[in-house]
PDB file of N, CA and C in Angstrom:
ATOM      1  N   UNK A   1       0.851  -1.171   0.000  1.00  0.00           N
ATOM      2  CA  UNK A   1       0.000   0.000   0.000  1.00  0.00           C
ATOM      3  C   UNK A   1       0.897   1.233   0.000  1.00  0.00           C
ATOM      4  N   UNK A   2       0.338   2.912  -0.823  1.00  0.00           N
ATOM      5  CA  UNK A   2       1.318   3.565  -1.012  1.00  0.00           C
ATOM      6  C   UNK A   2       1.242   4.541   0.650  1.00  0.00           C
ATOM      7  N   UNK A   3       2.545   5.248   0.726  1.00  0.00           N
ATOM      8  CA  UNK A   3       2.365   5.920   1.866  1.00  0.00           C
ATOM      9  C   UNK A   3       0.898   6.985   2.179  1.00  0.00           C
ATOM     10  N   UNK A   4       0.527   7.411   0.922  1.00  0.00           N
ATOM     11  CA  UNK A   4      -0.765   7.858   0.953  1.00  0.00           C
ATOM     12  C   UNK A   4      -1.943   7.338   1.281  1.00  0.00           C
ATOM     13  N   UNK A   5      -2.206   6.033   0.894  1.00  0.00           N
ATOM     14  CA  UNK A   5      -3.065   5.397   1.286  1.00  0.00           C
ATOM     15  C   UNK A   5      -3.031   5.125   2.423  1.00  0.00           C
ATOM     16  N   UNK A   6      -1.949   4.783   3.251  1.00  0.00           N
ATOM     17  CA  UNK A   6      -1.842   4.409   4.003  1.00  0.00           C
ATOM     18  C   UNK A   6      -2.547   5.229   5.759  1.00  0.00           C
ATOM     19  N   UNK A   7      -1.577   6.499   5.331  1.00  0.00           N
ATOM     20  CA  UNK A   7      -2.437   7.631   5.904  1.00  0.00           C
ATOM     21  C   UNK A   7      -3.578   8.330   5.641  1.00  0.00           C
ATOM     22  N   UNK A   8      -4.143   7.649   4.877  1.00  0.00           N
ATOM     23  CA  UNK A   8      -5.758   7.598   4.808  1.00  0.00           C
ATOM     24  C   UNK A   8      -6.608   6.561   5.523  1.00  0.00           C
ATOM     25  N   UNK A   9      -5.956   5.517   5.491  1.00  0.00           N
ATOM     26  CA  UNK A   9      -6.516   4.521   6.448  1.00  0.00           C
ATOM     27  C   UNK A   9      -6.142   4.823   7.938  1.00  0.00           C
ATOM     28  N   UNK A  10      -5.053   5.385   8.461  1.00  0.00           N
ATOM     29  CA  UNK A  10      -4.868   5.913   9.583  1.00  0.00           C
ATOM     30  C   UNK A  10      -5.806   6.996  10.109  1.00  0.00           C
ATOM     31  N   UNK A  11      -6.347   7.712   9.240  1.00  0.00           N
ATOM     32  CA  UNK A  11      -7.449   9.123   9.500  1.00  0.00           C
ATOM     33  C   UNK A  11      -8.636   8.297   9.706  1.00  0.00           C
ATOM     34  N   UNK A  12      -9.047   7.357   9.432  1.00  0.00           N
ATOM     35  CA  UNK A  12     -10.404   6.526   9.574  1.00  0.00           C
ATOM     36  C   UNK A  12     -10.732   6.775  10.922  1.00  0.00           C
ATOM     37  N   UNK A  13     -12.215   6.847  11.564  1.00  0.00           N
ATOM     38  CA  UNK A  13     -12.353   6.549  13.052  1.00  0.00           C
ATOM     39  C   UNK A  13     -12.295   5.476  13.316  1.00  0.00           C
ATOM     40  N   UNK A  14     -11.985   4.466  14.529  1.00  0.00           N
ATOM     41  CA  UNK A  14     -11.150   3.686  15.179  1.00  0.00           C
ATOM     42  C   UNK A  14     -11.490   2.324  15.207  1.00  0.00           C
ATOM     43  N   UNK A  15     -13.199   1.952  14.529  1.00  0.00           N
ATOM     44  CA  UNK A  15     -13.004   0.669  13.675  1.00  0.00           C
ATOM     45  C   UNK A  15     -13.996   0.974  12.130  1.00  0.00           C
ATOM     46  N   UNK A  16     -13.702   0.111  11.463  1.00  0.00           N
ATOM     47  CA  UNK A  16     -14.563   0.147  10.580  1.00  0.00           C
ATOM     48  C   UNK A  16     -15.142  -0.861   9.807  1.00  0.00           C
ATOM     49  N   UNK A  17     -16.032  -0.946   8.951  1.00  0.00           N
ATOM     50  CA  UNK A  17     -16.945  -1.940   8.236  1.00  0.00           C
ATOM     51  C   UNK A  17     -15.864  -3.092   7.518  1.00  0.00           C
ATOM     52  N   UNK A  18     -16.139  -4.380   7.417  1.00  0.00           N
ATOM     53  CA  UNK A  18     -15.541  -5.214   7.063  1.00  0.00           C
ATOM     54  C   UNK A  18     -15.750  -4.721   5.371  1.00  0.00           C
ATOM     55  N   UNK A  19     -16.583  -4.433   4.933  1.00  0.00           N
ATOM     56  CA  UNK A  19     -16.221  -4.084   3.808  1.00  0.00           C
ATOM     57  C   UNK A  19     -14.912  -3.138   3.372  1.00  0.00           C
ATOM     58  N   UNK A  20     -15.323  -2.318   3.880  1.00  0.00           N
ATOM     59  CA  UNK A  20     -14.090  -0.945   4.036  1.00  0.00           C
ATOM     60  C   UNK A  20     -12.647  -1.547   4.122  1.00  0.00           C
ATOM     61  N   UNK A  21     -12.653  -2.519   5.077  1.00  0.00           N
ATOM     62  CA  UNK A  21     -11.325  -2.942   5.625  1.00  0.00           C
ATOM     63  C   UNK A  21     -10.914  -4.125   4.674  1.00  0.00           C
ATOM     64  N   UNK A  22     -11.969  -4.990   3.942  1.00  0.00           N
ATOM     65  CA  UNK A  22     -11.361  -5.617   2.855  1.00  0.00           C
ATOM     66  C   UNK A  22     -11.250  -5.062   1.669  1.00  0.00           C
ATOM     67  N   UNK A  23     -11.471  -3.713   1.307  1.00  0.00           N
ATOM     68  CA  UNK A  23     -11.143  -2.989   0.140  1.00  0.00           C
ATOM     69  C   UNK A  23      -9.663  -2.571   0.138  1.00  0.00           C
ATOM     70  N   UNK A  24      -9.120  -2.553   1.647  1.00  0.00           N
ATOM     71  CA  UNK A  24      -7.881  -2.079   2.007  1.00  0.00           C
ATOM     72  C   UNK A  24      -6.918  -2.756   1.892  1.00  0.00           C
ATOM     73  N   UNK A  25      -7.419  -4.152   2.256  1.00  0.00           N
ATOM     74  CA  UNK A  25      -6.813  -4.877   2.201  1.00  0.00           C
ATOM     75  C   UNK A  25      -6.416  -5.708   0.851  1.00  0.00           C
ATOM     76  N   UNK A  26      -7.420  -5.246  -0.357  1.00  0.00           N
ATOM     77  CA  UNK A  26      -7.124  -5.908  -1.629  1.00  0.00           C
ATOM     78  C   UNK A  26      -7.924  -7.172  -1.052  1.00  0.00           C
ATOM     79  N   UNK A  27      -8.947  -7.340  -0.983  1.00  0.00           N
ATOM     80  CA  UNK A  27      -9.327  -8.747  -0.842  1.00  0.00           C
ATOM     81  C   UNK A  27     -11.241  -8.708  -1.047  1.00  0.00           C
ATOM     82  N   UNK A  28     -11.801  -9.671  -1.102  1.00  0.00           N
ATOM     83  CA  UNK A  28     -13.119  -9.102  -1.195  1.00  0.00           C
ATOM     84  C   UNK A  28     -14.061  -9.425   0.215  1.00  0.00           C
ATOM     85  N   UNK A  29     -15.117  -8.724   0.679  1.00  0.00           N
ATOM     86  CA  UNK A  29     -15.776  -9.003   1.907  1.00  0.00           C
ATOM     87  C   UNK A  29     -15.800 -10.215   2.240  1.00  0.00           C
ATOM     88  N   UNK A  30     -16.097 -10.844   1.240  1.00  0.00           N
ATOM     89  CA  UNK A  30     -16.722 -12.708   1.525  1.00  0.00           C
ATOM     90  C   UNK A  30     -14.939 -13.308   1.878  1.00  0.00           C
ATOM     91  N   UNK A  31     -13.972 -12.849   1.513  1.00  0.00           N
ATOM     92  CA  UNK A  31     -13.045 -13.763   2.158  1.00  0.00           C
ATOM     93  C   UNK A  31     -12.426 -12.992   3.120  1.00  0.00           C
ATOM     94  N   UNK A  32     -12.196 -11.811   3.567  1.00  0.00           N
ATOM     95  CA  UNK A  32     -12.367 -10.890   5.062  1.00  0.00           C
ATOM     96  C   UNK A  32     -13.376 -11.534   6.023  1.00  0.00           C
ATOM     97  N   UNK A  33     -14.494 -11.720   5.605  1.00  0.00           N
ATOM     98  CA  UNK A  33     -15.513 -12.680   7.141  1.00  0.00           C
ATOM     99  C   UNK A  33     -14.870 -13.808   7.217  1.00  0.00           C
ATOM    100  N   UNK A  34     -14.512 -14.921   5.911  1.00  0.00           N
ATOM    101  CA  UNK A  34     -14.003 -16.276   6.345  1.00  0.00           C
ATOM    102  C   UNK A  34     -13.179 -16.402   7.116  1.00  0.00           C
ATOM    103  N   UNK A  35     -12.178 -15.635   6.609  1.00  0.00           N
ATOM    104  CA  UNK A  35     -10.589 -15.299   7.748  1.00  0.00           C
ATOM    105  C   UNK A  35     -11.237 -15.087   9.115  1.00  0.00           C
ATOM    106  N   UNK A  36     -11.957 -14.028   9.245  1.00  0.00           N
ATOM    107  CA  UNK A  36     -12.633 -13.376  10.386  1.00  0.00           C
ATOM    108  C   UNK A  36     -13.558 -15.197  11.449  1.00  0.00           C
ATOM    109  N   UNK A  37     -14.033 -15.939  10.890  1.00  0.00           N
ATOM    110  CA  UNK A  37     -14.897 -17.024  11.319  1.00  0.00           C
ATOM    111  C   UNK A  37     -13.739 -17.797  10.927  1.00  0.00           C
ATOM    112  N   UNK A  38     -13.080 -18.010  10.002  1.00  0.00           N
ATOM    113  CA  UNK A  38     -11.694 -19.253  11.147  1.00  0.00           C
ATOM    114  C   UNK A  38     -10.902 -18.607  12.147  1.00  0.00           C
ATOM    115  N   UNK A  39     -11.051 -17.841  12.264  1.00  0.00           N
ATOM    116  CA  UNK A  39     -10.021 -17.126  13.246  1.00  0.00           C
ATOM    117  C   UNK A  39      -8.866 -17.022  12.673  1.00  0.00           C
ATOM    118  N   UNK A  40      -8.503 -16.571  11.360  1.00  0.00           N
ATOM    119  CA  UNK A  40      -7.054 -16.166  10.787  1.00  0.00           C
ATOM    120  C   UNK A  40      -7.273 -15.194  10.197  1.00  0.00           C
ATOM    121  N   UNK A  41      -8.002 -14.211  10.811  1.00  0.00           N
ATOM    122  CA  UNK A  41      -8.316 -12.337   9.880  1.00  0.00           C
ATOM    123  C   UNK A  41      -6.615 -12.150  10.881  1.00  0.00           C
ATOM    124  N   UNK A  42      -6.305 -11.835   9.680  1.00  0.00           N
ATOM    125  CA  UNK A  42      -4.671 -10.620   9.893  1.00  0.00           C
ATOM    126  C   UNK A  42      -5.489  -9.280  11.072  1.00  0.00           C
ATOM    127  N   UNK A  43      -6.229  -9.025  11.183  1.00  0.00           N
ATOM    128  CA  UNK A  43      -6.573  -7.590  11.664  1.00  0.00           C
ATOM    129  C   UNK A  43      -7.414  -8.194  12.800  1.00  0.00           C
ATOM    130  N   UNK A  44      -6.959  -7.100  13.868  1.00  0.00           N
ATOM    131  CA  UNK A  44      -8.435  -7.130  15.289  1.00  0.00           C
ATOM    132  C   UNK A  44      -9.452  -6.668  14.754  1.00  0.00           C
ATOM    133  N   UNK A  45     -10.434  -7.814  15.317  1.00  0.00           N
ATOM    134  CA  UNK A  45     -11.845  -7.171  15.639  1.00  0.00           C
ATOM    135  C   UNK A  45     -12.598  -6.821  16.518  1.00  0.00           C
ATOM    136  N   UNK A  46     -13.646  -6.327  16.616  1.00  0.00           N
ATOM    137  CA  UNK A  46     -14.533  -6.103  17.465  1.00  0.00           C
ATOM    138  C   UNK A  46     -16.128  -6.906  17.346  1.00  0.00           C
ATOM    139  N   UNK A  47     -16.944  -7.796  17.893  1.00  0.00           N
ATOM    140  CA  UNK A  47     -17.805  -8.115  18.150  1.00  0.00           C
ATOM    141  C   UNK A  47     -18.695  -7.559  18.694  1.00  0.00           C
ATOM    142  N   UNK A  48     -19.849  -7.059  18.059  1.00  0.00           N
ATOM    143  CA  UNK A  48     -20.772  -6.074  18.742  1.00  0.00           C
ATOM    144  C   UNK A  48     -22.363  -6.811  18.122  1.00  0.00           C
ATOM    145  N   UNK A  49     -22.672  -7.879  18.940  1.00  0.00           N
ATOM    146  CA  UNK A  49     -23.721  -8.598  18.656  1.00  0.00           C
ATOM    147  C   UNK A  49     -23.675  -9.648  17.725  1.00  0.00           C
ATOM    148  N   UNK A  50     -24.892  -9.214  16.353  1.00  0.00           N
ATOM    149  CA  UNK A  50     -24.262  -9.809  15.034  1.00  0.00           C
ATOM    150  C   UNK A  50     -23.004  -9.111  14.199  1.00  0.00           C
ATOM    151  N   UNK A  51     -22.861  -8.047  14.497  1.00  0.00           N
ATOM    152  CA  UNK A  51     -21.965  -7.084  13.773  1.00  0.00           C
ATOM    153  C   UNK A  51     -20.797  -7.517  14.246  1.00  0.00           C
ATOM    154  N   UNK A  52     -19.270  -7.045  12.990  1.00  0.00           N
ATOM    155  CA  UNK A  52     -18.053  -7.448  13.602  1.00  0.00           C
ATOM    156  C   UNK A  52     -17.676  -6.089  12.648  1.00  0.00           C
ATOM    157  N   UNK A  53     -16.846  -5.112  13.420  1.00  0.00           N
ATOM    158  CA  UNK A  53     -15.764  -4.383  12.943  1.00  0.00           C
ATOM    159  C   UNK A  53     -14.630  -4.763  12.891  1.00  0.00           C
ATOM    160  N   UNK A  54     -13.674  -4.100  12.140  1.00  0.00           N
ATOM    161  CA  UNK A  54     -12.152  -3.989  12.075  1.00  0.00           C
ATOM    162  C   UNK A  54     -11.889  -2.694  13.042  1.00  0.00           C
ATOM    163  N   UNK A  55     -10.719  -3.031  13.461  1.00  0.00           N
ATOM    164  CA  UNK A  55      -9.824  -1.991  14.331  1.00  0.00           C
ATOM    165  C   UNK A  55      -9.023  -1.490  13.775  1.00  0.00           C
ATOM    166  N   UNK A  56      -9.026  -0.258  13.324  1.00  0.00           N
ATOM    167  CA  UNK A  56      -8.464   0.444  12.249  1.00  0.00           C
ATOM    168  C   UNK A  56      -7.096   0.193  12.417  1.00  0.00           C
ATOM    169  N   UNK A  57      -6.685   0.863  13.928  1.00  0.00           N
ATOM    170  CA  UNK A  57      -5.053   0.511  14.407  1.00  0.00           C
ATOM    171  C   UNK A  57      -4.389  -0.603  13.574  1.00  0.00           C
ATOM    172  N   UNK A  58      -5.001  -1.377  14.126  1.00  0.00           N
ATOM    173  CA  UNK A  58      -4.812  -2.825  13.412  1.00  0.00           C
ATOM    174  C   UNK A  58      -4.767  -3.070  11.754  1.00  0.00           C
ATOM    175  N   UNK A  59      -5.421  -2.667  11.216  1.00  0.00           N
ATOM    176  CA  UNK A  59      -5.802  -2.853   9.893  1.00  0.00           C
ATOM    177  C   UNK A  59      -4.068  -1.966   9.376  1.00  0.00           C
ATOM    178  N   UNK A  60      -4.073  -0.498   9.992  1.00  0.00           N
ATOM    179  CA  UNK A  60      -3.103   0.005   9.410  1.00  0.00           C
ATOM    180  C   UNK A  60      -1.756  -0.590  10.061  1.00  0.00           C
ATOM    181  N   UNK A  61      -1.795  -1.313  10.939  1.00  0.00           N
ATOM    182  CA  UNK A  61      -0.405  -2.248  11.386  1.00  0.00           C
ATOM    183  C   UNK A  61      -0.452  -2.952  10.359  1.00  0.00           C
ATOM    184  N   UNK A  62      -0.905  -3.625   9.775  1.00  0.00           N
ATOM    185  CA  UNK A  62      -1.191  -4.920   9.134  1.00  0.00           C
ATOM    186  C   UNK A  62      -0.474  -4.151   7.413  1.00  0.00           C
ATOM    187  N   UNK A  63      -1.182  -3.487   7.128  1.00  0.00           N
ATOM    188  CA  UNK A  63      -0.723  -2.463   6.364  1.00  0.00           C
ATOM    189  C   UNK A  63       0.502  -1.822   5.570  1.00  0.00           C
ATOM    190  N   UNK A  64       1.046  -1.541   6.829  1.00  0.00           N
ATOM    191  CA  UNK A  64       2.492  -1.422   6.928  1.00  0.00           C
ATOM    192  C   UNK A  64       3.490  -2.184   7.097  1.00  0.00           C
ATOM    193  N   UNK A  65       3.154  -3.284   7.444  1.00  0.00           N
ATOM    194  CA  UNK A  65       3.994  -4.900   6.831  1.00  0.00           C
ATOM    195  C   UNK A  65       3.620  -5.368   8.172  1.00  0.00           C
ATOM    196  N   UNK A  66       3.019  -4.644   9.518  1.00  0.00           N
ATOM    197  CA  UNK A  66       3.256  -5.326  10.705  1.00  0.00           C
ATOM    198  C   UNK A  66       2.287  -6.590  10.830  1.00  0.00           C
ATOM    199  N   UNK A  67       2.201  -6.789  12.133  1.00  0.00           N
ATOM    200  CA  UNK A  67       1.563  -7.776  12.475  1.00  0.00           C
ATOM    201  C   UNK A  67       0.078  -7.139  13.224  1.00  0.00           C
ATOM    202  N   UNK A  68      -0.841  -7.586  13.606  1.00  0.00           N
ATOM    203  CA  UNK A  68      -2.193  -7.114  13.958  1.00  0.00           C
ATOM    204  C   UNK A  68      -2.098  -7.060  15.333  1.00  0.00           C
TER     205      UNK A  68
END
């Protein structure tokens, strides 16, 4: 990802839509939830009922070559 993008995903508020976060990631929603339901999403989430966010922090660690 370029340094621009990057700090665009850093400006995000502090989680966001699995869609959003698999656009970022280059990947499409439907394989962002799978990862997310085996438990091998690269990125933290958040569980809020049926809903699951991404943790932006995270997403932009992940991002930047780190780890989640």
């Amino acid at each position: 990802m370029t340094t621009a993008a990057l700090e665009e995903v850093r400006s995000w508020p502090g989680t966001v839509s699995i869609q959003k976060a698999a656009s970022a990631l280059g990947i499409s929603r439907n394989q962002l939830s799978r990862l997310i339901r085996s438990g091998q999403s690269p990125v933290r989430t958040i569980e809020m009922g049926s809903h699951c966010r991404i943790v932006t922090a995270s997403l932009a660690r992940v991002l930047d070559g780190g780890e989640a």
